[in-house]
N, C-alpha and C. Protein backbone atom coordinates (compact mmCIF):
# COMPACT_ATOMS: atom_id res chain seq x y z
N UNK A 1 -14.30 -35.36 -5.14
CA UNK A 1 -13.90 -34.38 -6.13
C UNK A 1 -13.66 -35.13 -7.45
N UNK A 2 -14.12 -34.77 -8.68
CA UNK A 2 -14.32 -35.75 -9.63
C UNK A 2 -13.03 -34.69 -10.44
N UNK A 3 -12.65 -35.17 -11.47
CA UNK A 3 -11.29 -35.18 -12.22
C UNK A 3 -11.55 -33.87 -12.71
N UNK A 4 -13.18 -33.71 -13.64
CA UNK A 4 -13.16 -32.31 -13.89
C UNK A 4 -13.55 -30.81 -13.50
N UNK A 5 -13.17 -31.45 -11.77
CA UNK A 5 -13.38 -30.12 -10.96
C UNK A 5 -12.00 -29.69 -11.00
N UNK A 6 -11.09 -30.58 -11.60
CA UNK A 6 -9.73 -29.76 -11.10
C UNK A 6 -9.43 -29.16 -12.05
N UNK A 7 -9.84 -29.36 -13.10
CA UNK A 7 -9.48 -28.29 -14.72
C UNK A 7 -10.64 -26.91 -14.43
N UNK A 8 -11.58 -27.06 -13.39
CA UNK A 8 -12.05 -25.94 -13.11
C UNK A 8 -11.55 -24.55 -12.25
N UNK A 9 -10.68 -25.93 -11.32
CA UNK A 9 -9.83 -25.20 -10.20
C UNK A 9 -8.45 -24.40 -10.38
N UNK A 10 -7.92 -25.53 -11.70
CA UNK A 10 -6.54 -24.88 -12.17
C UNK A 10 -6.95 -23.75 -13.08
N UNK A 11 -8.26 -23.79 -13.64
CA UNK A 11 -8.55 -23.06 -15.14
C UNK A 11 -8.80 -21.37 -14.07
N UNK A 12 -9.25 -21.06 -12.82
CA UNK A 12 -9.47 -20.14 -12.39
C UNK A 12 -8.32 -19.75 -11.63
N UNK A 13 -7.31 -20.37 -11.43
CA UNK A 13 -6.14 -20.06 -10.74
C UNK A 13 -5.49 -19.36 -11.80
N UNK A 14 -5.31 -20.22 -13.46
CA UNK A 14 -4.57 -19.69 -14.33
C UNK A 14 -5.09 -18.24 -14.32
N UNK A 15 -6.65 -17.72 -14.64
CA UNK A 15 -7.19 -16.12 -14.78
C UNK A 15 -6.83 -15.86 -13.61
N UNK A 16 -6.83 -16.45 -12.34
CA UNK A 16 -5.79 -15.22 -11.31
C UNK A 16 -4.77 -14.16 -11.43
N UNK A 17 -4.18 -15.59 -11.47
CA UNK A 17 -2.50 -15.66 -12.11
C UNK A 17 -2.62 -14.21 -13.40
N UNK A 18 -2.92 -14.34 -14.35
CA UNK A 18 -3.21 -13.75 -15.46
C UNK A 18 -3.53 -12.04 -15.13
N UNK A 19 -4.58 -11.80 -13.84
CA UNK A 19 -5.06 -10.56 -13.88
C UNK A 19 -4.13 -10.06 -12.62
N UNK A 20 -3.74 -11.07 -11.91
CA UNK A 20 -2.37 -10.30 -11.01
C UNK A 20 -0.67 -9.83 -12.01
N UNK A 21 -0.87 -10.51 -12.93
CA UNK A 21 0.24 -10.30 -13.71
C UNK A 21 0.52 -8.72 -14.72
N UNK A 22 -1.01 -8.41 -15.00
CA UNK A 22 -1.77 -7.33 -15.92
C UNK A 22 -1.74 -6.49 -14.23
N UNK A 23 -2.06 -6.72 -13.62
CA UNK A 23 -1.52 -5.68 -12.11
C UNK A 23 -0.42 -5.40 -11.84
N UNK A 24 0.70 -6.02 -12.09
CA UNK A 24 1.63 -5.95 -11.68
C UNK A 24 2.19 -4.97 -12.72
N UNK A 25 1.97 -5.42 -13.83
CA UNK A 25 2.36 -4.86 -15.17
C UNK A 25 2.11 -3.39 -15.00
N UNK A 26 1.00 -2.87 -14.99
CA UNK A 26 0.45 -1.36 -15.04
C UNK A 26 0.97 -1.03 -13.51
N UNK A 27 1.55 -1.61 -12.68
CA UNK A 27 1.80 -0.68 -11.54
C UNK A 27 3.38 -0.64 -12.27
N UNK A 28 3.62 -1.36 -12.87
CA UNK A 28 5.48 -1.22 -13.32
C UNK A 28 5.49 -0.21 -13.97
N UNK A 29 4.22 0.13 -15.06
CA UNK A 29 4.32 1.05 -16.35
C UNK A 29 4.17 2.47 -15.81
N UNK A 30 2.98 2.54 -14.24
CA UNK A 30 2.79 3.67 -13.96
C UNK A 30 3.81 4.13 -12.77
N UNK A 31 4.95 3.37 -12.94
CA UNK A 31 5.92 3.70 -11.70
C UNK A 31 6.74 5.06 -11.44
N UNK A 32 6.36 5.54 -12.62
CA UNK A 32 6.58 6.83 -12.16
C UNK A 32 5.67 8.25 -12.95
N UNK A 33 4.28 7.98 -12.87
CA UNK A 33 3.30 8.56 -13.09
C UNK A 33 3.02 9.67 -11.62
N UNK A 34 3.43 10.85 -12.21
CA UNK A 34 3.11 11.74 -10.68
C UNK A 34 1.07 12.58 -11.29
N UNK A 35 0.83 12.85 -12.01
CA UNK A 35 -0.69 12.40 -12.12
C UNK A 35 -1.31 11.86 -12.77
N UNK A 36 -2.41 11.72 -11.90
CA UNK A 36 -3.57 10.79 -12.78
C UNK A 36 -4.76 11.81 -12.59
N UNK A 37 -5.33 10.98 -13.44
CA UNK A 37 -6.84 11.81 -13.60
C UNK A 37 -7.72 12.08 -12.54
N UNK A 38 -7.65 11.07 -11.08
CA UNK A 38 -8.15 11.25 -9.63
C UNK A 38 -7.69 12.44 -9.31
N UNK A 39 -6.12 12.98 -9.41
CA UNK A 39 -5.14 13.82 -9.22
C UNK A 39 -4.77 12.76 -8.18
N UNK A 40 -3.59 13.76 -8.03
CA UNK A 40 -2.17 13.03 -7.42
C UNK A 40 -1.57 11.73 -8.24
N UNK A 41 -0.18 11.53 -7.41
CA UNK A 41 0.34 10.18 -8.23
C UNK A 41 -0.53 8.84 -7.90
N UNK A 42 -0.37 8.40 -8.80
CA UNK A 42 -0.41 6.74 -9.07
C UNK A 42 0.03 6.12 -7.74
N UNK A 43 -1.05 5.30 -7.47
CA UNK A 43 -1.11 4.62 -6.34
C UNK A 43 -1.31 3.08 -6.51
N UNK A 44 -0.24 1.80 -5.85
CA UNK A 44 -0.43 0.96 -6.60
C UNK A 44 -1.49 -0.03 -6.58
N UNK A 45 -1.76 -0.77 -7.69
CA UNK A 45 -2.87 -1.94 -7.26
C UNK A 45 -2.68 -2.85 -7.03
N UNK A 46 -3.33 -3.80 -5.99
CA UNK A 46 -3.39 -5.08 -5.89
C UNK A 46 -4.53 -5.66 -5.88
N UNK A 47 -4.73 -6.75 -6.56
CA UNK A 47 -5.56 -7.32 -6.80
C UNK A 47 -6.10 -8.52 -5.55
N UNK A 48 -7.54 -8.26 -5.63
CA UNK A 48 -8.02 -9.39 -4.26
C UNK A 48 -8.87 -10.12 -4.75
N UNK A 49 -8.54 -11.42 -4.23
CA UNK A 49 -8.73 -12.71 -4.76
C UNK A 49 -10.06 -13.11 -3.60
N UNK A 50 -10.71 -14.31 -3.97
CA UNK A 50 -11.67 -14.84 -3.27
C UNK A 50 -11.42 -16.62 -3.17
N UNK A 51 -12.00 -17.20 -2.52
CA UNK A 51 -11.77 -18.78 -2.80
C UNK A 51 -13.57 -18.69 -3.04
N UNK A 52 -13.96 -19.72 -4.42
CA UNK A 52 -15.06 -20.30 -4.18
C UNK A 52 -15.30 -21.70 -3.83
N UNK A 53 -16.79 -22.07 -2.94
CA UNK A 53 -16.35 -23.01 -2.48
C UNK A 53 -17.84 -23.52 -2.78
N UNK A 54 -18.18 -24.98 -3.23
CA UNK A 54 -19.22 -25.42 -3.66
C UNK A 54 -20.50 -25.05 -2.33
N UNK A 55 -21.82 -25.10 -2.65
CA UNK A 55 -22.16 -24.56 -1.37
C UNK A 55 -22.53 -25.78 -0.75
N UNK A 56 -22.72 -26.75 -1.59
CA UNK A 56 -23.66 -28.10 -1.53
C UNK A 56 -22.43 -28.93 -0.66
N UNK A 57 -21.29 -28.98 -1.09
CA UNK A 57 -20.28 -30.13 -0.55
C UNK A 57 -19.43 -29.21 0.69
N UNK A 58 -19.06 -28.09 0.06
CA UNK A 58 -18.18 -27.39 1.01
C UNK A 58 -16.73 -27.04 0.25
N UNK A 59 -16.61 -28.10 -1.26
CA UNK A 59 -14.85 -28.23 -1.38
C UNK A 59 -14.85 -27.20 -2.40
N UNK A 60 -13.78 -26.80 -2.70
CA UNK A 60 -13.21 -26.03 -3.29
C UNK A 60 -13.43 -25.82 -4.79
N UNK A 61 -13.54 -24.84 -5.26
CA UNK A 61 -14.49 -25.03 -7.04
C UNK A 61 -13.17 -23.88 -7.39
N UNK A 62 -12.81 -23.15 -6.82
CA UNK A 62 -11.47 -22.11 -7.80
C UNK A 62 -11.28 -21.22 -6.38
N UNK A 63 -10.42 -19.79 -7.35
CA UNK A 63 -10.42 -18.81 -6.86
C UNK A 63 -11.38 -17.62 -8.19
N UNK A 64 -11.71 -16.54 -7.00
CA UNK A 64 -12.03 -15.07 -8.18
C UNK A 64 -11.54 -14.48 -8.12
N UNK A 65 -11.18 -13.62 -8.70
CA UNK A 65 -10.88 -11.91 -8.67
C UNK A 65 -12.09 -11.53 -8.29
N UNK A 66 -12.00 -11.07 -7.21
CA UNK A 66 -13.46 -9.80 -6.55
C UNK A 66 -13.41 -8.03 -6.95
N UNK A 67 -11.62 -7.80 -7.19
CA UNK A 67 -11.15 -6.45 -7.50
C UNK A 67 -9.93 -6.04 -7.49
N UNK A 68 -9.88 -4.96 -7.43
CA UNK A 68 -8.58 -4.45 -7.30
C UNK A 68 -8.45 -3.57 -5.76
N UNK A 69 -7.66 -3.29 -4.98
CA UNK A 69 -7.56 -2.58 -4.36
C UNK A 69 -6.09 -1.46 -4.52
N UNK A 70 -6.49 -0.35 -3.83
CA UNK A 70 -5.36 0.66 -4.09
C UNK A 70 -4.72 0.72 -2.57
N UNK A 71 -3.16 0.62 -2.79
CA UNK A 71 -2.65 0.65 -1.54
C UNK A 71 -2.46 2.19 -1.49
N UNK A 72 -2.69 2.51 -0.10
CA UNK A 72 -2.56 4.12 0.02
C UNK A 72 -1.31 4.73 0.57
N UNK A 73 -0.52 3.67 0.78
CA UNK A 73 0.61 4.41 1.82
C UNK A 73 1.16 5.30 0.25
N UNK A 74 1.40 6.50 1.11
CA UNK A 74 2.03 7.58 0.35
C UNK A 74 3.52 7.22 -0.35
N UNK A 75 3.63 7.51 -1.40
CA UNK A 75 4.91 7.20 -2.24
C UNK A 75 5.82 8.47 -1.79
N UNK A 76 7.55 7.93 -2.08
CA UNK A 76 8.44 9.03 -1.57
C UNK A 76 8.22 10.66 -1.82
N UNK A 77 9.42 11.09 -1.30
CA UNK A 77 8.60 12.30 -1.93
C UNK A 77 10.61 12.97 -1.81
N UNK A 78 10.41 13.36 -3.67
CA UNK A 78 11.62 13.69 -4.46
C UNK A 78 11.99 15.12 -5.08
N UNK A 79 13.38 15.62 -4.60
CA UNK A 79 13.41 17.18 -4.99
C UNK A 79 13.46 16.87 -6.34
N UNK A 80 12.61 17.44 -7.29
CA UNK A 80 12.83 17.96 -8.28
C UNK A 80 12.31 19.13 -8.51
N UNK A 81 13.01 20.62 -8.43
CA UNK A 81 12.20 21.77 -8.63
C UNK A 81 11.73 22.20 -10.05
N UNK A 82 12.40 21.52 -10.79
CA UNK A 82 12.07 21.93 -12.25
C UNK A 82 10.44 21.45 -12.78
N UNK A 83 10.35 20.02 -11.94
CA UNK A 83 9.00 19.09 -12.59
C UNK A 83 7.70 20.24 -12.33
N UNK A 84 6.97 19.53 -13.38
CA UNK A 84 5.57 20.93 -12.94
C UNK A 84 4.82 19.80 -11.62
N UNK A 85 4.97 18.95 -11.37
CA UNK A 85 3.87 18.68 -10.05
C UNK A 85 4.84 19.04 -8.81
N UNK A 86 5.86 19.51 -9.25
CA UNK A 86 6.47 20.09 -8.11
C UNK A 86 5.86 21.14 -6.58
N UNK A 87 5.76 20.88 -5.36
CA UNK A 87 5.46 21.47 -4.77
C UNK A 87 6.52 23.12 -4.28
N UNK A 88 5.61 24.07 -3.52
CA UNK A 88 6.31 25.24 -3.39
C UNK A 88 8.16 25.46 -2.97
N UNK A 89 8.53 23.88 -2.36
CA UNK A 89 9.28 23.71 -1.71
C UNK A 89 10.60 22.93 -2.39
N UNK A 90 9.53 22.78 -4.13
CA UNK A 90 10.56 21.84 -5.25
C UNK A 90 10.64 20.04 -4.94
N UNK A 91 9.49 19.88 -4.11
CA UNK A 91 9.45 18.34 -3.93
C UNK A 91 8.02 17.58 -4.59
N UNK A 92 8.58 16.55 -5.06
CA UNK A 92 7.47 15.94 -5.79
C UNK A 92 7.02 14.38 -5.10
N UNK A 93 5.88 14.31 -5.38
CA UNK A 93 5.25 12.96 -4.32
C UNK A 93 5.21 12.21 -5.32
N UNK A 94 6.13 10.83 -5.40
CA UNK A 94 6.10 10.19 -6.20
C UNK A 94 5.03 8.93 -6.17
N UNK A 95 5.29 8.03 -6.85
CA UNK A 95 4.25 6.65 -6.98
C UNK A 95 4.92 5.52 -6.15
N UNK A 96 3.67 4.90 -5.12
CA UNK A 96 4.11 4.03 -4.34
C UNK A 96 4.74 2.92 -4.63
N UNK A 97 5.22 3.11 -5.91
CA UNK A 97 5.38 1.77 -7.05
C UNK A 97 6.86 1.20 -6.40
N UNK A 98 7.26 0.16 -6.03
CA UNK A 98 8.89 -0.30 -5.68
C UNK A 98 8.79 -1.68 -6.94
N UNK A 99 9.46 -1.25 -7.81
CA UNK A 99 9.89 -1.74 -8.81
C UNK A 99 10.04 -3.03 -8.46
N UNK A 100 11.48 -3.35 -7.55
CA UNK A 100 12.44 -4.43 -6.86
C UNK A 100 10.81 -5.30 -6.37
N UNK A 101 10.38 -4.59 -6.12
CA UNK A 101 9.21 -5.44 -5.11
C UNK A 101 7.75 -5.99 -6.48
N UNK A 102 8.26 -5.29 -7.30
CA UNK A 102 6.77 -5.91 -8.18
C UNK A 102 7.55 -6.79 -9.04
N UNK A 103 8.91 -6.88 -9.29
CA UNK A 103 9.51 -7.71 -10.00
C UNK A 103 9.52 -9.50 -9.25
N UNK A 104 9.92 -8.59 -8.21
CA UNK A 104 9.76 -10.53 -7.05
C UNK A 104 7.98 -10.89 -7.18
N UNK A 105 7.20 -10.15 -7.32
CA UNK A 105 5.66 -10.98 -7.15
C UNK A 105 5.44 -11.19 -8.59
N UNK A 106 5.85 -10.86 -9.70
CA UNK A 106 6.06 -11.12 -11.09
C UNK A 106 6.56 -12.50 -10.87
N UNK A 107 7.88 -13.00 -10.54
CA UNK A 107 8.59 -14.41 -10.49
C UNK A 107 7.51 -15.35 -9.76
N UNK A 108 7.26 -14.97 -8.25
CA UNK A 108 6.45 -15.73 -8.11
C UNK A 108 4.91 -16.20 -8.40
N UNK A 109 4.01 -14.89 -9.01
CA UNK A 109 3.12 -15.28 -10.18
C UNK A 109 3.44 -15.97 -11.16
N UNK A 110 3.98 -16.18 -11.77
CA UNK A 110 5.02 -16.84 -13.23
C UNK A 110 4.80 -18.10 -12.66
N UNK A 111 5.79 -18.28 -11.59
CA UNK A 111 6.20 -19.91 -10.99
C UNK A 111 4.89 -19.84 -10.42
N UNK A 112 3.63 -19.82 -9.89
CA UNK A 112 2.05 -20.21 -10.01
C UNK A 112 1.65 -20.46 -11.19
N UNK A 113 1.78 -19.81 -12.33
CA UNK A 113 1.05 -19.48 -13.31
C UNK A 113 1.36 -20.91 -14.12
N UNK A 114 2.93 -21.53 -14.01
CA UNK A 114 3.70 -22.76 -14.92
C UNK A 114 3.38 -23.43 -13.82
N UNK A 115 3.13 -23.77 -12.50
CA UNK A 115 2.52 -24.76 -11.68
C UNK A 115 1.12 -25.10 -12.05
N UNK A 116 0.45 -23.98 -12.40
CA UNK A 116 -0.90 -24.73 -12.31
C UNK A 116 -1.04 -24.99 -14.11
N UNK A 117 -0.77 -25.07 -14.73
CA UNK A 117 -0.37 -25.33 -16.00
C UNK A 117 -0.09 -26.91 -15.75
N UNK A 118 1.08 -27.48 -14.81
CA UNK A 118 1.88 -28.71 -14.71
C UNK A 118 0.28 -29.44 -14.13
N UNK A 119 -0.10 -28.98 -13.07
CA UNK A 119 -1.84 -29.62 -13.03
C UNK A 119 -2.56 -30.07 -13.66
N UNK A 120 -2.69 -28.71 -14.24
CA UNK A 120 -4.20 -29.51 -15.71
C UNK A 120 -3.07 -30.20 -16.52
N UNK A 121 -2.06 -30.56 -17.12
CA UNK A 121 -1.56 -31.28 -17.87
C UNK A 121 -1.31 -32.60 -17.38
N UNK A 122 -1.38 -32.51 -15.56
CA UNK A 122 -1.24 -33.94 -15.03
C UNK A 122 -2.63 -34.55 -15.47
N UNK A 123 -3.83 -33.95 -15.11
CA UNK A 123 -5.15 -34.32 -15.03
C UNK A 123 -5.37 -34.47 -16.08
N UNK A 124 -4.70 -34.26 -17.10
CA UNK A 124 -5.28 -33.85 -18.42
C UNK A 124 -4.58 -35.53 -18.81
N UNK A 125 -3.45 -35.80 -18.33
CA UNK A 125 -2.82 -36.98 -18.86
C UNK A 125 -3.58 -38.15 -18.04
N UNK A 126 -3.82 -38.09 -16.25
CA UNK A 126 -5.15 -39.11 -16.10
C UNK A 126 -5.87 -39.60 -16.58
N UNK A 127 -6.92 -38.68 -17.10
CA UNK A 127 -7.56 -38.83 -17.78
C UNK A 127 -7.80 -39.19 -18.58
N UNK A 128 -6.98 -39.10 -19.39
CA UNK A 128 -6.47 -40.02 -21.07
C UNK A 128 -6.30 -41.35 -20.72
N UNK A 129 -5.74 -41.70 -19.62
CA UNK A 129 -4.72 -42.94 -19.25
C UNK A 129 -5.90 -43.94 -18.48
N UNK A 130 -7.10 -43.17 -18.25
CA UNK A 130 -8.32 -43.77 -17.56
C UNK A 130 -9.20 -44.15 -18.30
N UNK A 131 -9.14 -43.63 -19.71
CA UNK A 131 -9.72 -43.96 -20.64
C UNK A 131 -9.59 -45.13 -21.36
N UNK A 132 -7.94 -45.26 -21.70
CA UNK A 132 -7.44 -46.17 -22.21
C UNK A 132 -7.56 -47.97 -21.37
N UNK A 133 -8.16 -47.61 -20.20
CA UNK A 133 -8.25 -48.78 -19.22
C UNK A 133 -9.37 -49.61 -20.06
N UNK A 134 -10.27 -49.01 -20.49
CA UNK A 134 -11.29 -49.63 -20.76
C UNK A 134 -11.20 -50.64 -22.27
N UNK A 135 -10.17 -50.36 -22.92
CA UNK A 135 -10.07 -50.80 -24.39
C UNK A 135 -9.96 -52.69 -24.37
């Protein structure tokens, strides 16, 4: 594995990091969106990742984003008779969104996101320091 496969490896972890964070974000914003344009509420996303892997050696070249997926388990379901998506019965089906729970994968995206940062800045300082051998 040569030095600048790993600024390839950290550089695709960081856009992970980055498009799980923009996921996390819009499931926070739509946390209490009872429709959407599919109809029904907001259902949340998670994003699915891939490992690529050189085909020639076998080792590791990054991760991708392949997509998003929508989790389907049904969100609570809340009396409010006044709301208009209210059903006949005054209950509304809310968004599978748990706040508490997208805030903890926020921290630990973050602490990925400043880890692989501390990487390329190690490699990044190798490198310099491998250079300087030669003077």
């Amino acid at each position: 594995m040569s030095i600048y496969s790993v600024f390839d490896v950290s550089a695709s972890a960081l856009t992970a990091n980055r498009f799980w964070l923009e996921a996390i974000s819009n499931n926070m914003a739509n946390s209490s969106a009872t429709r959407t344009p599919e109809g029904g509420p907001y259902q949340r996303q998670m994003p699915v990742f891939q490992t690529m892997l050189d085909e020639a050696t076998g080792q590791l070249k990054g991760v991708q984003v392949v997509g998003t997926h929508k989790d389907a388990a049904p969100g609570p379901l809340v009396y409010k008779p006044g709301h208009p998506d209210a059903d006949p019965s005054g209950f509304v089906r809310m968004p599978n969104v748990n706040v508490v729970s997208e805030m903890v994968d926020m921290i630990a995206v973050s602490r990925a996101y400043d880890s692989n940062v501390t990487i390329a800045n190690a490699a990044k300082n190798m490198h310099q320091k491998s250079l300087e051998i030669g003077r």
